[in-house]
Protein backbone atom coordinates (compact mmCIF):
# COMPACT_ATOMS: atom_id res chain seq x y z
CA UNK A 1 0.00 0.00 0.00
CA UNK A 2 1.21 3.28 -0.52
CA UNK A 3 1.93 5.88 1.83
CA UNK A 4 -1.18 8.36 0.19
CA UNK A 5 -3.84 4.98 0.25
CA UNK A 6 -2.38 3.86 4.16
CA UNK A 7 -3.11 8.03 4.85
CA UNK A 8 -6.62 7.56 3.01
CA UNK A 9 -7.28 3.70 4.57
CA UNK A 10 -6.80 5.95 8.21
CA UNK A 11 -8.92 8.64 7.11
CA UNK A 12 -11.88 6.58 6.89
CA UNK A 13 -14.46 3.75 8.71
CA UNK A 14 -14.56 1.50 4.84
CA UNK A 15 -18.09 2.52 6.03
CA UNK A 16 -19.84 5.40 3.98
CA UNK A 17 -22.66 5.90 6.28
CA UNK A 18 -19.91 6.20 9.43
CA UNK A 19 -18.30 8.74 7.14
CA UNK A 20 -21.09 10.69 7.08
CA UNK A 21 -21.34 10.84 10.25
CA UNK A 22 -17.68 11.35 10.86
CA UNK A 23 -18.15 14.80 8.55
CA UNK A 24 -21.33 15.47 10.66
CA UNK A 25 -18.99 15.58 14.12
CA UNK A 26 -15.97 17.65 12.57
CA UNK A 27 -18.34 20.15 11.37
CA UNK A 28 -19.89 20.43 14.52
CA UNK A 29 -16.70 20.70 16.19
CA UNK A 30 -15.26 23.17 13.68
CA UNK A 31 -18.38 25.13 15.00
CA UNK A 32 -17.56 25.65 18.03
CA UNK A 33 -19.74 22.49 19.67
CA UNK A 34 -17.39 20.06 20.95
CA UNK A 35 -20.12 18.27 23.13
CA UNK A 36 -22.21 17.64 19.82
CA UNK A 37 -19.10 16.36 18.39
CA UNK A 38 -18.36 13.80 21.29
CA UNK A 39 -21.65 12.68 21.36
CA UNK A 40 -21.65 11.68 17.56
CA UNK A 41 -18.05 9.71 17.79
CA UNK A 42 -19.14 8.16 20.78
CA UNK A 43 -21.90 6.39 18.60
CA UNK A 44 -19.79 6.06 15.26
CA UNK A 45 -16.84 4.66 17.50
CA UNK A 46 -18.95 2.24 18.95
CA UNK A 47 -19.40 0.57 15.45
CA UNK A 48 -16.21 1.34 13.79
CA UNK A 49 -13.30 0.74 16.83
CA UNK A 50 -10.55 0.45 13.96
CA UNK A 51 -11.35 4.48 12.58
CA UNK A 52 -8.53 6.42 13.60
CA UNK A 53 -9.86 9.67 12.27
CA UNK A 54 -12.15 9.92 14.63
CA UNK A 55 -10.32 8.60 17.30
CA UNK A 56 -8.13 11.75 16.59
CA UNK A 57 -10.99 13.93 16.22
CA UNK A 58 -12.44 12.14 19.41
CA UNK A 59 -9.12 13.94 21.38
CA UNK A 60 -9.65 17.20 20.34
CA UNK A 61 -13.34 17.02 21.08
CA UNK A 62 -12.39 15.64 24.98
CA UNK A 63 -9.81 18.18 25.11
CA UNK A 64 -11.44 21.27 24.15
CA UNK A 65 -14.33 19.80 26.89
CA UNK A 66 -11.65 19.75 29.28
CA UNK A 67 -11.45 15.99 29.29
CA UNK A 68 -7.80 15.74 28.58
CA UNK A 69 -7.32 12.09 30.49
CA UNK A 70 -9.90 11.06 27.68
CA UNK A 71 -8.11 13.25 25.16
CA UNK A 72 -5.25 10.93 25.93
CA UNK A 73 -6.80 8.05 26.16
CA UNK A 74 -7.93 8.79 22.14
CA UNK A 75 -4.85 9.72 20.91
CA UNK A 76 -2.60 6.79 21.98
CA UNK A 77 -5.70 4.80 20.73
CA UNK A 78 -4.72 6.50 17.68
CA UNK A 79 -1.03 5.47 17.91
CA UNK A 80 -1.80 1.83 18.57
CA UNK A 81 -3.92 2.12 15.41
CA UNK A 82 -1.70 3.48 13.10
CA UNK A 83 1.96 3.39 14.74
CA UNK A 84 3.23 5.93 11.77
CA UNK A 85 1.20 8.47 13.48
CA UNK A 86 -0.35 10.42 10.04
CA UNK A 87 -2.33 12.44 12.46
CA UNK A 88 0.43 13.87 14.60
CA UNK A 89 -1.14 12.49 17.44
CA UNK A 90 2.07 12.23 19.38
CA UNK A 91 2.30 15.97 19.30
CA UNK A 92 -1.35 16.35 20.74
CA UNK A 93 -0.04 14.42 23.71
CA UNK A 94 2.97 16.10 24.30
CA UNK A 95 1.57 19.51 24.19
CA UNK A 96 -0.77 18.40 26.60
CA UNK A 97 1.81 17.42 28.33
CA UNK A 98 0.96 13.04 28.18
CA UNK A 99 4.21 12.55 26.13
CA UNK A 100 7.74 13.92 26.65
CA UNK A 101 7.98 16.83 23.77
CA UNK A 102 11.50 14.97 22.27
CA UNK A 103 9.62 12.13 21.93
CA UNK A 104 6.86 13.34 20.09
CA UNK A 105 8.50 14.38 16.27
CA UNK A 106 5.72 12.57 13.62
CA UNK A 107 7.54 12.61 10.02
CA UNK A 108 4.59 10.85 8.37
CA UNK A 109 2.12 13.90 9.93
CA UNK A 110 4.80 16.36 8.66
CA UNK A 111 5.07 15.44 5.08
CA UNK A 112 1.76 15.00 4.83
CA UNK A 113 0.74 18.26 6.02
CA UNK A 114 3.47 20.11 3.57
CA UNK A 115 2.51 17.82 0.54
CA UNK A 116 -1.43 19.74 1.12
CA UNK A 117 0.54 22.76 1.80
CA UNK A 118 3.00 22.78 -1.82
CA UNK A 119 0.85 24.83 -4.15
CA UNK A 120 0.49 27.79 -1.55
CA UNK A 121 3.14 27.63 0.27
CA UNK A 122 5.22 30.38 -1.00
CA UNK A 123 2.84 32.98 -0.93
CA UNK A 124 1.08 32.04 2.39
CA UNK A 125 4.38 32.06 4.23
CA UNK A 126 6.18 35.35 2.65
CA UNK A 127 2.96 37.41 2.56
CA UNK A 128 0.31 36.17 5.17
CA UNK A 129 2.65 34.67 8.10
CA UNK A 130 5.36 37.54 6.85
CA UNK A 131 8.02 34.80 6.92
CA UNK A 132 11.85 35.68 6.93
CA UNK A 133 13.74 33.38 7.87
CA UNK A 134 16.18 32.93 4.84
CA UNK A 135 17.19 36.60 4.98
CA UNK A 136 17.75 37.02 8.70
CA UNK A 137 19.77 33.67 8.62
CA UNK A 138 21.93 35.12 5.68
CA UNK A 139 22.63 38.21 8.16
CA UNK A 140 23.84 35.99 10.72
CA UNK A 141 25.92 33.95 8.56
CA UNK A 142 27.56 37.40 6.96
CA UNK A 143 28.31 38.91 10.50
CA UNK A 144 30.17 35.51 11.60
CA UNK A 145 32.24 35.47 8.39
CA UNK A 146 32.98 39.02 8.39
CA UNK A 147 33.67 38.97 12.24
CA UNK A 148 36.03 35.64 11.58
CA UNK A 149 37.82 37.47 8.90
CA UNK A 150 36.39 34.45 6.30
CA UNK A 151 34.78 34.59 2.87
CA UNK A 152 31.44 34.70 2.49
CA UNK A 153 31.68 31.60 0.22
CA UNK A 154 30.95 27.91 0.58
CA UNK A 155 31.84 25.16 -1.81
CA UNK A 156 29.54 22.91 -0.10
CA UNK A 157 25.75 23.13 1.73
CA UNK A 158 23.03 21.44 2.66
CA UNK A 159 19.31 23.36 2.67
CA UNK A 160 17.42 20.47 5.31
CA UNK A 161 13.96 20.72 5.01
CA UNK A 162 14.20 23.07 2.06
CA UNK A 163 10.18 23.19 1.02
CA UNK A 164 10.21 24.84 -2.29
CA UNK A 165 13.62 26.25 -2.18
CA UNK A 166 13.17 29.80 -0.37
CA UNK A 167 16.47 29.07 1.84
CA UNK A 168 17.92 28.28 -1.21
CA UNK A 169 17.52 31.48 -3.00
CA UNK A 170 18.42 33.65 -0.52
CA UNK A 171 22.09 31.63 -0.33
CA UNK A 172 22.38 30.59 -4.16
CA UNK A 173 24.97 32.94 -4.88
CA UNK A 174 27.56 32.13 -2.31
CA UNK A 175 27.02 28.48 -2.64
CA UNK A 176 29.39 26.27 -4.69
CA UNK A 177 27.07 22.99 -4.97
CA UNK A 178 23.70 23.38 -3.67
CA UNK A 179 22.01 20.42 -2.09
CA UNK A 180 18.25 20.10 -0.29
CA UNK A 181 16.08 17.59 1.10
CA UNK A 182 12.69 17.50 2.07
CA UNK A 183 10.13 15.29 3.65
CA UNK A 184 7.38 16.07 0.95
CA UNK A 185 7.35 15.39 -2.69
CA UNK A 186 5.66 18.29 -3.62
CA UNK A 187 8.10 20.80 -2.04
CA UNK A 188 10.72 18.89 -3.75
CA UNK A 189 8.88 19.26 -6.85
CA UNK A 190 8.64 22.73 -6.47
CA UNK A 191 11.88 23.24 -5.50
CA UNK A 192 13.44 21.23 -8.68
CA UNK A 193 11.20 23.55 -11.18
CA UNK A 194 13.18 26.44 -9.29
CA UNK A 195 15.68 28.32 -11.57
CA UNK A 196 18.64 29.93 -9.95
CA UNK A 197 20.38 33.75 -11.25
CA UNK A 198 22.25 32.16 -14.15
CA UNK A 199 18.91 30.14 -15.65
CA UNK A 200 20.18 26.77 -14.48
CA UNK A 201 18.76 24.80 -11.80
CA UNK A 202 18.62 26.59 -8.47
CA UNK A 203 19.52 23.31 -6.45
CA UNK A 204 22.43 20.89 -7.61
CA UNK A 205 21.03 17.97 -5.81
CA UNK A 206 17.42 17.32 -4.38
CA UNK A 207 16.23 14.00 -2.22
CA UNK A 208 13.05 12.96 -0.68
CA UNK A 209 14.10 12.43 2.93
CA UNK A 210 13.86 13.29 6.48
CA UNK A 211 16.99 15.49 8.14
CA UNK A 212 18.73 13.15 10.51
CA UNK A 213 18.38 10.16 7.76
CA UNK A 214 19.41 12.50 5.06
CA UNK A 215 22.99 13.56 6.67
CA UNK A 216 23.40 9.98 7.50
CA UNK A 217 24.05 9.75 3.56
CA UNK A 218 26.45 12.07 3.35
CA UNK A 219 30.24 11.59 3.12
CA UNK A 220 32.65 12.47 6.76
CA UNK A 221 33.82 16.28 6.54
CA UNK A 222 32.87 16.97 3.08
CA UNK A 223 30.24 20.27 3.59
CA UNK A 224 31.27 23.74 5.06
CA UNK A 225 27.41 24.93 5.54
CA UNK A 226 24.41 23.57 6.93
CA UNK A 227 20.85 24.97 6.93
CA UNK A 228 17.87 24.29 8.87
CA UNK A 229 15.28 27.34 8.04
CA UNK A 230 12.47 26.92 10.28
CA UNK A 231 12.79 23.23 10.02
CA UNK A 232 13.41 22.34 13.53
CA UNK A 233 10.09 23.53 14.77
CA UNK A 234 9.10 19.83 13.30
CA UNK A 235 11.50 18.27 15.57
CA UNK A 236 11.68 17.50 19.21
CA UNK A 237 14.88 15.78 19.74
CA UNK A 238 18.31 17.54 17.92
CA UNK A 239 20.62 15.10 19.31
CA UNK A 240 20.60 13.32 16.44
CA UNK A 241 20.72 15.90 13.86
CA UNK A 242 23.67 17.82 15.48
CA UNK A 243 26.02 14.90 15.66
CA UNK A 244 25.19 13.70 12.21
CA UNK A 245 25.87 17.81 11.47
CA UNK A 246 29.40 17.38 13.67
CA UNK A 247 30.36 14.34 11.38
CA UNK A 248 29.64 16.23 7.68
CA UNK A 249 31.03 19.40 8.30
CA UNK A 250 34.71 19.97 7.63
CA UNK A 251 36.29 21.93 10.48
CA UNK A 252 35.35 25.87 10.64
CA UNK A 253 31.86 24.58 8.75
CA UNK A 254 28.76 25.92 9.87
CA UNK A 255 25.17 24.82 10.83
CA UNK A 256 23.09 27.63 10.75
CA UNK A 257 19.27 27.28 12.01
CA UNK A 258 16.07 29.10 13.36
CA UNK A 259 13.67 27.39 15.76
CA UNK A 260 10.95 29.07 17.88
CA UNK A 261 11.67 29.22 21.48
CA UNK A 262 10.32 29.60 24.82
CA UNK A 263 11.21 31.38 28.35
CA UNK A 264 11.05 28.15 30.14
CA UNK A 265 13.87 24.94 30.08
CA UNK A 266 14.31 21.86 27.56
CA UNK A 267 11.63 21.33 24.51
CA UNK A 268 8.01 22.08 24.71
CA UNK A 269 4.70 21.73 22.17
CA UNK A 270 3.03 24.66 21.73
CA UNK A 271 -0.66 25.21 20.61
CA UNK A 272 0.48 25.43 17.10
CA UNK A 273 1.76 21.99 17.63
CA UNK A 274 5.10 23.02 16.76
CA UNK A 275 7.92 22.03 19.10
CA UNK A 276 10.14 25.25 20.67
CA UNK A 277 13.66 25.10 22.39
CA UNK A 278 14.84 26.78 25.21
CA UNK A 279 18.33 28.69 24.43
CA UNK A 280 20.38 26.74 27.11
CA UNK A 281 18.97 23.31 26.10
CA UNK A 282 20.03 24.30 22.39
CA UNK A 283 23.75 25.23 23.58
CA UNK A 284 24.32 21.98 25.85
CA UNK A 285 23.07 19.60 22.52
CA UNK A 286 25.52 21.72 20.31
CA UNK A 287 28.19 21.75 22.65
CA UNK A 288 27.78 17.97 23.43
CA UNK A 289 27.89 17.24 19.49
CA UNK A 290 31.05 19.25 19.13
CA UNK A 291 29.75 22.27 17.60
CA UNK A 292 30.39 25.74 19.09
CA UNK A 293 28.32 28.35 19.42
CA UNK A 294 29.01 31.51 17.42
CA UNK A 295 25.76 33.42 17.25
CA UNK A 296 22.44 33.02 19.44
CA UNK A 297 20.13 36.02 19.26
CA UNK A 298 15.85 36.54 19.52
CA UNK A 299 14.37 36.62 16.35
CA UNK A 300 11.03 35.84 14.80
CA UNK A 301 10.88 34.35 11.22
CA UNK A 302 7.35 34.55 11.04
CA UNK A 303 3.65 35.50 12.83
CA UNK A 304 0.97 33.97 14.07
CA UNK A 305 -2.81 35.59 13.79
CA UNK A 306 -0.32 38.79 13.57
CA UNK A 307 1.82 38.14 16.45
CA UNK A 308 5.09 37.75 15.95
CA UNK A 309 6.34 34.31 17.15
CA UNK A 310 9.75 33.98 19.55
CA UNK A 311 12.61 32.59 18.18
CA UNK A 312 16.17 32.21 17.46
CA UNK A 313 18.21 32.47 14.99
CA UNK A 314 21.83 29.89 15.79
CA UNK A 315 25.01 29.20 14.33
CA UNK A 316 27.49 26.97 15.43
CA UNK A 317 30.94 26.26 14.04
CA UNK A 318 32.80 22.67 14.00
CA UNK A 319 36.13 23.00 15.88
C-alpha cells in the first residue's frame, strides 16, 4: 500500500454511512460544539473501533471539553492504530503534556501536512505569516564570516527541510554545490522547477528524505554549511541531527538554524503543535555534538494571527 492509500485507509471507517457521520462531528466541532461532536463519535466509535480519524478527532473534542485524560486516552488509541502516526497524534499528547515533547517528532504527519501545503506555500508564508527566515539567517551567517575574517563563500551546503527552495535562493549565490532535502514530494517538486540567477537549476542535488536520515548519507567532513530554516520547529529531539551535522562538516563549517523558542527549560509543544527550544537546552546539545556556538540572538521568522512568534536564529561552528 502506498503511503497516500495507508493516509486515506486511516482517514476513513470503509463505512460510507460512518463517514457521514464522521463529517457530521468535525463540522460540529469546527463550530464551536465540541459536546455535539463527542456525542456523535461516541456512537460512530462504537461501530467502527478500527477508525482512527475519529479517534483523533475524538481527542480534540475531549480536550477542548476539558477531558484531557480522555483526550489521551484517544490519541494513543490513535497510535496503537496506526503506529506511523499520520495524524500527529504524538504531538497532541505532548503539548498536553501526556508525552515527553522529544519524543513526540511525527515525520509521516509532517510530510503530509506540507505535501497539502505545496501549491500555496510560497505565498502564504512570505505574505500572510510575513516569513523571513532565509534573509535574517543570511545576516547571521555574513556577521560571523565578516567577524572571523572568512569569505562569504561555501563550496559545499546542505538546505534540510528546504520546502520549495526559499532558503535556497536567498544563499544561491555564495554556494558552490547546492544540495536540499525535504520530507514532501511536492516541495521537492517545487523546489526542482526552481531556476537559480544564471537560468540553471537553483539546487544541484534534491532527495526525498527526512533530516537526521538524510545527513546519514552524506560523506565524513565533506560540507562547510548547513541549513535548517524553520525546520526544527518539526523536531523534538536535535541530538541526532547535530552529531550527524558534527560528522559532515569539515572543520570551521557551519550549521546555521532558526527554531521558535520559549522562556522556560528543555523542549516544549506549543498550541500550534510546533515544538520550541529553550536557548540553554540548544547550547548543551551543540556543545555535546562538538559544535560551538558563534551566534544566538531573539528573532522571529514569522507570525501567528499577527503576532510575531519567539525565536532564534543559531550558528554553530565545527572546531
Amino acid at each position: 500500500m502506498t503511503e497516500k492509500a495507508l493516509s486515506t485507509h486511516f482517514a476513513s471507517s470503509g463505512d460510507p454511512a460512518l463517514d457521514r457521520r464522521y463529517g457530521w462531528a468535525k463540522a460540529a466541532f469546527d463550530e464551536g460544539d465540541a459536546a455535539a461532536a463527542a456525542e456523535i463519535l461516541d456512537q460512530t466509535l462504537a461501530q467502527a473501533y478500527h477508525f482512527t480519524a475519529a479517534w483523533h478527532l475524538y481527542g480534540l473534542a475531549k480536550e477542548a471539553l476539558g477531558q484531557r485524560e480522555d483526550a489521551a486516552t484517544a490519541w494513543r488509541q490513535c497510535l496503537d492504530l496506526d503506529p506511523n502516526d499520520h495524524f500527529g497524534a504524538r504531538l497532541d499528547l505532548a503539548r498536553i503534556g501526556a508525552m515527553a515533547a522529544e519524543q513526540a517528532t511525527s515525520e509521516n504527519f509532517s510530510g503530509a501536512l506540507f505535501d497539502g501545503y505545496a501549491d500555496r506555500f510560497d505565498s502564504h508564508l512570505t505574505q500572510t505569516l510575513r516569513y523571513n527566515a532565509p534573509e535574517l539567517m543570511k545576516d547571521a551567517l555574513v556577521r560571523c564570516c565578516s567577524n572571523a575574517g572568512r569569505p562569504f563563500r561555501f563550496d559545499m551546503v546542505h538546505d534540510l527541510g528546504c520546502g520549495t527552495g526559499l532558503m535556497g535562493e536567498a544563499i544561491q549565490e555564495q554556494a558552490g554545490y547546492l544540495a536540499g532535502c525535504d520530507l514532501s514530494p511536492r516541495m521537492i517538486e517545487k523546489a526542482r522547477a526552481k531556476t537559480g540567477v544564471d537560468g540553471q537549476p537553483l539546487y544541484d542535488k534534491l532527495s526525498v528524505a527526512g533530516l537526521t536520515a538524510y545527513l546519514a548519507s552524506r560523506p565524513d567532513r565533506s560540507a562547510d554549511l548547513i541549513l535548517a530554516a524553520d525546520v526544527f520547529v518539526y523536531l523534538g529531539a536535535l541530538e541526532a541531527c547535530f552529531a550527524q551535522s558534527a560528522r559532515v562538516l569539515e572543520t570551521g563549517g557551519l550549521l546555521a538554524f532558526t527554531v521558535q523558542t520559549h522562556e522556560g527549560e528543555g523542549v516544549v509543544v506549543g498550541e500550534d503543535r510546533r515544538f520550541a527550544h529553550a536557548e540553554g537546552w540548544l547550547r548543551e546539545r551543540l556543545v555535546e555534538a562538538g559544535l560551538s556556538p558563534l551566534l544566538a540572538e531573539p528573532a522571529s521568522t514569522r507570525q501567528d494571527r499577527g503576532v510575531p512568534v519567539p525565536g532564534l536564529i543559531v550558528v554553530a561552528e565545527l572546531r
